[in-house]
C-alpha atoms as a PDB file:
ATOM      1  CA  UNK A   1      -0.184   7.504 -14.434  1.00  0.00           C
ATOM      2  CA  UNK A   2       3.482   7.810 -14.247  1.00  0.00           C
ATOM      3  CA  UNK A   3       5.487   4.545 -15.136  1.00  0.00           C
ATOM      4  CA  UNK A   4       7.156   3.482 -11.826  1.00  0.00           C
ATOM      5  CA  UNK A   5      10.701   2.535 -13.525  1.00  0.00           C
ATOM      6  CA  UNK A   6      10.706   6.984 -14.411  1.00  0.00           C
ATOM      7  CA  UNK A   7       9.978   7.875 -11.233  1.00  0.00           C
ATOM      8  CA  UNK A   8      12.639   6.028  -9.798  1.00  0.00           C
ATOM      9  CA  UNK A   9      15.444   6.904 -12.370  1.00  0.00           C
ATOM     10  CA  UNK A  10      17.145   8.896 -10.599  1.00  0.00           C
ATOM     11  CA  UNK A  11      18.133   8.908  -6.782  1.00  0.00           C
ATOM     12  CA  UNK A  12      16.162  11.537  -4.988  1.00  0.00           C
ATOM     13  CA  UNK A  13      14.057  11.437  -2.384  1.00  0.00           C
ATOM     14  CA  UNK A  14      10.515  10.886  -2.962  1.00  0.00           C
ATOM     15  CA  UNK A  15       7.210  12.123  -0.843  1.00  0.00           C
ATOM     16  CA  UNK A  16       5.092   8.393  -0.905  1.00  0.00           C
ATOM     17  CA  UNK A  17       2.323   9.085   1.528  1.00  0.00           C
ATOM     18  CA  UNK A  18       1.118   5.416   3.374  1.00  0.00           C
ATOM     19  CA  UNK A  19      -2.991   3.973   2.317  1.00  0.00           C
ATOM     20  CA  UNK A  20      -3.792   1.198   4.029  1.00  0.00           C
ATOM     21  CA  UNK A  21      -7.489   1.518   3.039  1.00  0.00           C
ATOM     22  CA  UNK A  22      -9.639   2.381   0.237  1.00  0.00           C
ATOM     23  CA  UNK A  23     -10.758   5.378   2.279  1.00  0.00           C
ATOM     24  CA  UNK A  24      -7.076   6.764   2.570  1.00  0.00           C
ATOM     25  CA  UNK A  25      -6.001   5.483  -0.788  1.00  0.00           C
ATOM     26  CA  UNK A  26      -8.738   7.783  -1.915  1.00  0.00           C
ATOM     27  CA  UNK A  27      -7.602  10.994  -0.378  1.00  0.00           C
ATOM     28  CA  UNK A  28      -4.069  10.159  -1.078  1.00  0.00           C
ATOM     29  CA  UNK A  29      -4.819   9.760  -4.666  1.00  0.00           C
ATOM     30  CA  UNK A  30      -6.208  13.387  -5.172  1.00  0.00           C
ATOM     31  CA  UNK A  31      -2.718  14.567  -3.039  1.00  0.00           C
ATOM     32  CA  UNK A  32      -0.753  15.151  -7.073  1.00  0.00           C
ATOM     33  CA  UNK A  33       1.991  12.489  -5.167  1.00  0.00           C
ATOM     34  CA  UNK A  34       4.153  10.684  -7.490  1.00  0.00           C
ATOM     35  CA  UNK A  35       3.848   7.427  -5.733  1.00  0.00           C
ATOM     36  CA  UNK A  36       1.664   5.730  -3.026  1.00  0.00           C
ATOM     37  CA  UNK A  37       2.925   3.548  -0.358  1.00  0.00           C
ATOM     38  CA  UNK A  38       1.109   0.530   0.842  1.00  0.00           C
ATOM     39  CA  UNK A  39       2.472  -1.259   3.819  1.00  0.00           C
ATOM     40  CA  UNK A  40       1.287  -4.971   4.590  1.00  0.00           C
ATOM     41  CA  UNK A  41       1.407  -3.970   8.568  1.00  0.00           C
ATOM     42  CA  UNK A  42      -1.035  -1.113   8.011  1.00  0.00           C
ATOM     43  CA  UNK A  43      -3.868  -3.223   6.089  1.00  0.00           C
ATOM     44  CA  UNK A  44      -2.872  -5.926   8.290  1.00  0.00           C
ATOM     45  CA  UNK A  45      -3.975  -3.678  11.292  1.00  0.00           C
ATOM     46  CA  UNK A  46      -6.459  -1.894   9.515  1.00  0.00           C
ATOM     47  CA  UNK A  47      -8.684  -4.862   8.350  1.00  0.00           C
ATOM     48  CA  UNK A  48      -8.240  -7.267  10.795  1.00  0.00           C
ATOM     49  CA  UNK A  49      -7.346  -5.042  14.235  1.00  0.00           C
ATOM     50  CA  UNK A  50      -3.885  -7.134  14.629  1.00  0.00           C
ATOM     51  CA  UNK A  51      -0.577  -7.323  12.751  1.00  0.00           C
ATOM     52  CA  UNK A  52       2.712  -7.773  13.932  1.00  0.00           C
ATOM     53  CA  UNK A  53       3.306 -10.099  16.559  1.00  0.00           C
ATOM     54  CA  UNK A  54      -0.492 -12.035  15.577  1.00  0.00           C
ATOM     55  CA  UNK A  55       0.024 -11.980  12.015  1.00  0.00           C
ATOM     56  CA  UNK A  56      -2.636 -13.166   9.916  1.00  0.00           C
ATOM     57  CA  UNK A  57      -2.943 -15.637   7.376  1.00  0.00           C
ATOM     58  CA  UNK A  58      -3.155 -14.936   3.744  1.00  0.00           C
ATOM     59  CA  UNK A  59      -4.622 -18.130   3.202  1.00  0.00           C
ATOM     60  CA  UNK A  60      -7.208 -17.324   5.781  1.00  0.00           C
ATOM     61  CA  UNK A  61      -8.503 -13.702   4.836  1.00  0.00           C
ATOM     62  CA  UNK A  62      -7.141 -13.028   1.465  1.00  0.00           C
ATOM     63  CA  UNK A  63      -5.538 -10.129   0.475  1.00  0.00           C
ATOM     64  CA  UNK A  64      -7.255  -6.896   2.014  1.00  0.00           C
ATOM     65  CA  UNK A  65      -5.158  -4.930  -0.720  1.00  0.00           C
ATOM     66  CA  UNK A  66      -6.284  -6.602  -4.019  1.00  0.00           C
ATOM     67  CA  UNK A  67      -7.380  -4.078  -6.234  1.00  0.00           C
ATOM     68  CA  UNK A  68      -5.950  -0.738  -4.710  1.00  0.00           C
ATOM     69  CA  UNK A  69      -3.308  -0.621  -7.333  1.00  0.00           C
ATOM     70  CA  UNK A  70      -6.465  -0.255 -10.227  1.00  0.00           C
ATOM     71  CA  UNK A  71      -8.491   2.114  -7.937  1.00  0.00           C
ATOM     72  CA  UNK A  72      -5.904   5.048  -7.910  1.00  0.00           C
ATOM     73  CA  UNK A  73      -4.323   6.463 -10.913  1.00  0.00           C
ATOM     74  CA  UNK A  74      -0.833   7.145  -9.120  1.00  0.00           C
ATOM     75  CA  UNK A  75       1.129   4.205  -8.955  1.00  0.00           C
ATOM     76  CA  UNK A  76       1.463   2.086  -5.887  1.00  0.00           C
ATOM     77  CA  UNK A  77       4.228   0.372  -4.291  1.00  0.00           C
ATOM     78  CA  UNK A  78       2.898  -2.609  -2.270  1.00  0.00           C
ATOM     79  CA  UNK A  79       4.492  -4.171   0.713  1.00  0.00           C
ATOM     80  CA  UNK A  80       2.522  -7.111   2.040  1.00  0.00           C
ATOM     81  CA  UNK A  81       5.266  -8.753   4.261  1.00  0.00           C
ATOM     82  CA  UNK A  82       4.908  -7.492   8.117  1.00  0.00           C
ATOM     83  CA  UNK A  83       1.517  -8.517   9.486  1.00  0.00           C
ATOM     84  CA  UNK A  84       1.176 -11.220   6.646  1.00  0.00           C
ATOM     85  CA  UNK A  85       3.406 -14.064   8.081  1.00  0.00           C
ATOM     86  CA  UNK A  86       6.111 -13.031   5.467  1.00  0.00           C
END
């Protein structure tokens, strides 16, 4: 696995293609991408068919998204705000 801090060394743009799933983590993982995007609105609408304007509550349903970051061996950037009541 590369170490997130080289990746992002130096500004370029960088092809992070979006799991919100173990499913598309999965097929994303075999992809040879350099990183993996995670977005709290797309697990959020994945798991739980709402996100956004009905967020749900963490405290609720736990975090869909615990454990996708030791399931791939690209590294994973992880945004659990939108659809997660910040």
């Amino acid at each position: 696995m590369a170490s997130l801090n080289g990746v992002l060394s130096e500004p370029r743009v960088i092809i992070a293609p979006g799991v919100f799933d173990m499913v598309s983590l999965k097929l994303a993982d075999q992809g040879g991408f350099e990183l993996l995007y995670m977005t709290g609105f797309g697990v959020a609408a994945s798991h739980f068919g709402r996100a956004g304007r009905r967020p749900c509550d963490l405290q609720r349903y736990g975090w869909p998204g615990r454990g996708y970051g030791g399931a791939a061996k690209t590294s994973l950037i992880a945004d659990g705000d939108t659809g997660f009541a910040g």
